[in-house]
N, C-alpha and C. Protein backbone atom coordinates (compact mmCIF):
# COMPACT_ATOMS: atom_id res chain seq x y z
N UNK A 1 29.07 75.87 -56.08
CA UNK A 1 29.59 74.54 -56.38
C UNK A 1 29.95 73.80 -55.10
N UNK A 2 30.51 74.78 -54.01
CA UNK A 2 30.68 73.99 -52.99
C UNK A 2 29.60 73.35 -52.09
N UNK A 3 28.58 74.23 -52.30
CA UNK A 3 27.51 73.78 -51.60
C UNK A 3 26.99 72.52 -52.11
N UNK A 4 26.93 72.57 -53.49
CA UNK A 4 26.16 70.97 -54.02
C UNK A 4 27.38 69.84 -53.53
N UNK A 5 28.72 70.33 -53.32
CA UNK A 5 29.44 68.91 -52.90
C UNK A 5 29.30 68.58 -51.58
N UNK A 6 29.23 69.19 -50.71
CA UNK A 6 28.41 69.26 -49.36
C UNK A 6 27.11 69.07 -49.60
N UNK A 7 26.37 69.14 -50.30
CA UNK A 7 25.10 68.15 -50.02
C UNK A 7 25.07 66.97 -50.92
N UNK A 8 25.87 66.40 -51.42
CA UNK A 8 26.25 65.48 -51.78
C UNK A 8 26.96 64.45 -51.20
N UNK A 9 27.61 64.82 -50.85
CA UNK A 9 28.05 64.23 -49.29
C UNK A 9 27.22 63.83 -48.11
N UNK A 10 26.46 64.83 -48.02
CA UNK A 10 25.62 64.78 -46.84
C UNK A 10 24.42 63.71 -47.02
N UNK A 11 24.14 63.67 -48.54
CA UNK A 11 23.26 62.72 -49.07
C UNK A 11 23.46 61.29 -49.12
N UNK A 12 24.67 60.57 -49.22
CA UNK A 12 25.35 59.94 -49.11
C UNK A 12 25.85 58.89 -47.85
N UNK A 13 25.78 59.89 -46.85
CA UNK A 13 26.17 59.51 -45.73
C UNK A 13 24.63 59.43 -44.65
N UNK A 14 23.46 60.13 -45.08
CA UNK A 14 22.15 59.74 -44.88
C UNK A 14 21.51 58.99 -45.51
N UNK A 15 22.33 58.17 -46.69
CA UNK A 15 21.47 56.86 -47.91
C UNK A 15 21.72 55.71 -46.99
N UNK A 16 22.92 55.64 -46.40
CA UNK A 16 23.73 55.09 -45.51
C UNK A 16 22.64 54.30 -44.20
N UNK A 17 22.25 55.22 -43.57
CA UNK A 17 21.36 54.71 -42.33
C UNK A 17 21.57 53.87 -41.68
N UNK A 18 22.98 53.75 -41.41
CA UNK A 18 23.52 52.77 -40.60
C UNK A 18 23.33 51.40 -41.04
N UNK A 19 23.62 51.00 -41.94
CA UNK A 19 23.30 50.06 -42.58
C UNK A 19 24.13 49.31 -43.37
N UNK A 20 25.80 49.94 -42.76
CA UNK A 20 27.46 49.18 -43.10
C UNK A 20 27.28 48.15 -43.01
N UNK A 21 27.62 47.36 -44.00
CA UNK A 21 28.31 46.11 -43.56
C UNK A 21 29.47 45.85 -43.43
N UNK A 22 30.21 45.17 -42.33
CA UNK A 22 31.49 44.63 -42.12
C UNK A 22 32.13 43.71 -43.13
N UNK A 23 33.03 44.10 -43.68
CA UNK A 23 33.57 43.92 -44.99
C UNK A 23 34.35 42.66 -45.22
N UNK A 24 34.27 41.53 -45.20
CA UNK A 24 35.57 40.43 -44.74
C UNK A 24 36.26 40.42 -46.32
N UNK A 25 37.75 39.29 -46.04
CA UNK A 25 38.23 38.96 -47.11
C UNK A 25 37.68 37.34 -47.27
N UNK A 26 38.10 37.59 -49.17
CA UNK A 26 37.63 35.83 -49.08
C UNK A 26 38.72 34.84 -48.29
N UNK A 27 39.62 35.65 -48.13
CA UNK A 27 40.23 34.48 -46.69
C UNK A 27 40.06 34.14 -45.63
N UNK A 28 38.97 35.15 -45.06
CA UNK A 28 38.27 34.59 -43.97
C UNK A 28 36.63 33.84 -44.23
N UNK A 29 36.25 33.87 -45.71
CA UNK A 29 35.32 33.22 -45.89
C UNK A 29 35.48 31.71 -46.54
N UNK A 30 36.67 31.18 -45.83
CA UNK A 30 36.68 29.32 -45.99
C UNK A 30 35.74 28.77 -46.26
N UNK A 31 34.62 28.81 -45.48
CA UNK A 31 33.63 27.61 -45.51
C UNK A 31 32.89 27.89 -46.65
N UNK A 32 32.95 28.96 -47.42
CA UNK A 32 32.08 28.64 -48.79
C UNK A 32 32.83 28.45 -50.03
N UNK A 33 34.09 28.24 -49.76
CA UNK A 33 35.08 27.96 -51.10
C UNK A 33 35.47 26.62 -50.46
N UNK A 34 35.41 26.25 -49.36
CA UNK A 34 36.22 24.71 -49.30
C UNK A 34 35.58 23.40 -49.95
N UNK A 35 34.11 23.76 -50.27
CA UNK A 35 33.30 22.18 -51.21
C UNK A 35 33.91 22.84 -52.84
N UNK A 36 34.83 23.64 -53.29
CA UNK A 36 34.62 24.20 -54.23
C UNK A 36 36.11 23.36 -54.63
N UNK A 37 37.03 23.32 -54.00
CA UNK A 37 38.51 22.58 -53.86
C UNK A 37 38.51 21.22 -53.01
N UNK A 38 37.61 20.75 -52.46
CA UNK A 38 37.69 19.45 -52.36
C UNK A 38 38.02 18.34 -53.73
N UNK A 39 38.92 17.70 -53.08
CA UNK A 39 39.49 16.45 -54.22
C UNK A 39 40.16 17.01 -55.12
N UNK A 40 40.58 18.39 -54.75
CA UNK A 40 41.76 19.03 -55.95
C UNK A 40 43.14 19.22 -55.46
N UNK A 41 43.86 20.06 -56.44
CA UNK A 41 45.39 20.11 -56.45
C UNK A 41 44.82 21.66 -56.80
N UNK A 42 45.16 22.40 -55.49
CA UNK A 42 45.26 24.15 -55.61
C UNK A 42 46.60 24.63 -56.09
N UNK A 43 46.88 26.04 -56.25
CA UNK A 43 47.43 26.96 -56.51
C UNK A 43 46.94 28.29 -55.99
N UNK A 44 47.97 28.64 -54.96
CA UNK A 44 47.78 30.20 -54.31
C UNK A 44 48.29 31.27 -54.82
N UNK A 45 47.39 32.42 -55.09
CA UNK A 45 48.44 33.80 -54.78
C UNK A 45 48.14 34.47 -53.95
N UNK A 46 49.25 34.76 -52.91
CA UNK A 46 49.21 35.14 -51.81
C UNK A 46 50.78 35.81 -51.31
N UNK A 47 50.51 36.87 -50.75
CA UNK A 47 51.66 37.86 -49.90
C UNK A 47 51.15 37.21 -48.58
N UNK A 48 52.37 38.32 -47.57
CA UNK A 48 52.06 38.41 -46.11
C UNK A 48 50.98 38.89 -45.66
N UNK A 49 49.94 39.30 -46.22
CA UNK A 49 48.77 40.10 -45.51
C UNK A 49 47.64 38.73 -46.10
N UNK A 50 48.16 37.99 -46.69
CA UNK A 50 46.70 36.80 -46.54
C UNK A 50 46.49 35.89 -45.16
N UNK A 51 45.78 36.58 -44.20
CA UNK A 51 45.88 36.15 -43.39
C UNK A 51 44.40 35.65 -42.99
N UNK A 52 43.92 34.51 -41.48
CA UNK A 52 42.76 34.32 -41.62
C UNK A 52 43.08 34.52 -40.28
N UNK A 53 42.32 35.99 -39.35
CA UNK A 53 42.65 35.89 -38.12
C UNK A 53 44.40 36.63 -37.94
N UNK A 54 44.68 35.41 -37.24
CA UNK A 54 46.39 35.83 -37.21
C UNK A 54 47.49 34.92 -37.50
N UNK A 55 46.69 34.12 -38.32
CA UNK A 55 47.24 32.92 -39.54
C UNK A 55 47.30 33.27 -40.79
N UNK A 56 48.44 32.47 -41.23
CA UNK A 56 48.38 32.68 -42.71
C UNK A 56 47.76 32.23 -43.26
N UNK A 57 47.25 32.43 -44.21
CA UNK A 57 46.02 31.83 -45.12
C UNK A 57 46.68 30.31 -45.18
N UNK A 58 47.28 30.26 -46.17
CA UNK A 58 48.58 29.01 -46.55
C UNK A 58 48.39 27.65 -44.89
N UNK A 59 49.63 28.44 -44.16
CA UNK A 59 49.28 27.94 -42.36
C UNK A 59 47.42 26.77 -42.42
N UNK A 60 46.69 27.79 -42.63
CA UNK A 60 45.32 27.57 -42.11
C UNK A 60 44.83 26.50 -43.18
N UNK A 61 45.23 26.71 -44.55
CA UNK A 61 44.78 25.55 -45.50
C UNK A 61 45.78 24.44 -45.25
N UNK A 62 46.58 24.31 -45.01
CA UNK A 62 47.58 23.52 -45.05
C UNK A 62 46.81 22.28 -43.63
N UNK A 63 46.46 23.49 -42.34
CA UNK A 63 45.98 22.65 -41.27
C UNK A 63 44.87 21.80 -41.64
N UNK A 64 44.10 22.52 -42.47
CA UNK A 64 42.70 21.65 -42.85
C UNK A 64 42.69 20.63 -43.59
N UNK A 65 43.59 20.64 -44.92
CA UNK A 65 44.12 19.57 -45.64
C UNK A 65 44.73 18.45 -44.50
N UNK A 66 45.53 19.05 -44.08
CA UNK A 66 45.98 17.55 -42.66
C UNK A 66 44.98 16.85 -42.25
N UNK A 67 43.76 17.92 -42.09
CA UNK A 67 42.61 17.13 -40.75
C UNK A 67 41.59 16.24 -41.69
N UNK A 68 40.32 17.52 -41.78
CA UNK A 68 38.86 16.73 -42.53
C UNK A 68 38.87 17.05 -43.96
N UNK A 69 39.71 17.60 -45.15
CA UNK A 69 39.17 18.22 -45.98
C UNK A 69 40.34 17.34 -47.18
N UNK A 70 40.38 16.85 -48.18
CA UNK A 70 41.16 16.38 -49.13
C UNK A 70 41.53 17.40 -50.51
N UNK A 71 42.57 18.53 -50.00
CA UNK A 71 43.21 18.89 -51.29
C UNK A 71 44.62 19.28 -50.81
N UNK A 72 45.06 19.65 -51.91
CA UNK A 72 46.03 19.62 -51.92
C UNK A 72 46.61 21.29 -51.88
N UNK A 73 47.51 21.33 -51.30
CA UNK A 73 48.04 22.78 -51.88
C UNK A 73 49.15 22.69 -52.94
N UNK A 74 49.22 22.84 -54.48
CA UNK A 74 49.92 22.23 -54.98
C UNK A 74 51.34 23.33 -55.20
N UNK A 75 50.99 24.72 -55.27
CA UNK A 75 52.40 25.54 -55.52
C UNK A 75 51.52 26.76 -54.65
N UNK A 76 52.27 27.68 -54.34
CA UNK A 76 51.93 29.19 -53.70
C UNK A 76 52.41 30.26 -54.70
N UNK A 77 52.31 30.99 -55.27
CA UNK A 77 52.89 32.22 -56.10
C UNK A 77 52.56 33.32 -55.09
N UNK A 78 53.66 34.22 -54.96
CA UNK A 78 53.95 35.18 -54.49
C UNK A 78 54.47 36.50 -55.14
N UNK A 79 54.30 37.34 -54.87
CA UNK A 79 55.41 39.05 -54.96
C UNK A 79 56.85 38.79 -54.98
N UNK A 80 57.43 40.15 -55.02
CA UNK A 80 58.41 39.88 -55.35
C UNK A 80 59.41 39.48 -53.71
N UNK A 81 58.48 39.96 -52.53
CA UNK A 81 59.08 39.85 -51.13
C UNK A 81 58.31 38.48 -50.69
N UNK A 82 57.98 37.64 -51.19
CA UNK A 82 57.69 35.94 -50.58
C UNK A 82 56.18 36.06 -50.32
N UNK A 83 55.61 34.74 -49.89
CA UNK A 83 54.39 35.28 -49.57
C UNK A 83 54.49 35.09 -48.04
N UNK A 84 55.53 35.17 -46.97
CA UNK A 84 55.78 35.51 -45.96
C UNK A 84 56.26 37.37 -45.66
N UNK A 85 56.45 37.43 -46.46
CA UNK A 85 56.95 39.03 -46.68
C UNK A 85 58.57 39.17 -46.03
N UNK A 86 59.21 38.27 -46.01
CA UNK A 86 60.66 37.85 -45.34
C UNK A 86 62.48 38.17 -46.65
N UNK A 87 61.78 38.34 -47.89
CA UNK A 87 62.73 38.36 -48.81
C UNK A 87 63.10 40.23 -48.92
N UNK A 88 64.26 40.38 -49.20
CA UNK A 88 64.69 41.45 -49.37
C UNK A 88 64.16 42.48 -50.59
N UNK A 89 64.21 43.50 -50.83
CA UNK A 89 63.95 44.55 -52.79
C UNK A 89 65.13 43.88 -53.23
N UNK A 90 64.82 43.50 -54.41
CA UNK A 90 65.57 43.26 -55.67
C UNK A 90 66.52 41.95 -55.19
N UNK A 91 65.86 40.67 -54.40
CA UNK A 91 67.05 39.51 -53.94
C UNK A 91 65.77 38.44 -55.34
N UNK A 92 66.98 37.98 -55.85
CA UNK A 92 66.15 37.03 -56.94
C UNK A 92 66.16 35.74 -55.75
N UNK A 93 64.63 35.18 -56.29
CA UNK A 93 64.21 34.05 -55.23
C UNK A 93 63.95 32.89 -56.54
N UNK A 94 64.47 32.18 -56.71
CA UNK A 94 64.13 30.83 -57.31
C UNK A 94 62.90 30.02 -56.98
N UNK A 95 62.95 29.36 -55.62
CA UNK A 95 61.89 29.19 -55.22
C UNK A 95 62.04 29.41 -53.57
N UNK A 96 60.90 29.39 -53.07
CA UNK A 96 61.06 29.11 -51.13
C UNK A 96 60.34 28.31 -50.36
């Protein structure tokens, strides 16, 4: 039995052939969701790890809405620690 999971493995990792792709999030893939929210009123969910780079996702839409792009960010929903990751376990947050 052990042997077929070792060549199962081994099979696996030779289907492979170097042929990974580098995995992104859709937060670093902006440019094909931004014609998708033009002329709207968004809604985020997003923690501290939505980041684009070493921006916050939020940060980075917020800049683009300022510049060339017309939407809006209309509310953010978050966890229970913010979507800065700055709130304490168990502190009730109303809003931030």
């Amino acid at each position: 039995m052990r042997i077929l999971w070792v060549y199962i493995v081994l099979l696996i990792f030779n289907s492979c052939n170097g042929q990974m792709k580098e995995i992104s999030t859709g937060a670093e893939q902006i440019t094909r969701y931004l014609p998708l929210i033009e002329g709207k009123n968004i809604a985020l969910v997003a923690n501290q790890t939505s980041v684009v780079g070493e921006v916050h996702l939020v940060d980075t839409l917020l800049t683009l809405s300022m510049a060339d792009y017309d939407f809006r960010i209309a509310r953010v929903f978050a966890p229970e620690h913010g979507f800065r990751g700055n709130i304490d376990d168990g502190v009730a947050v109303a809003d931030e």
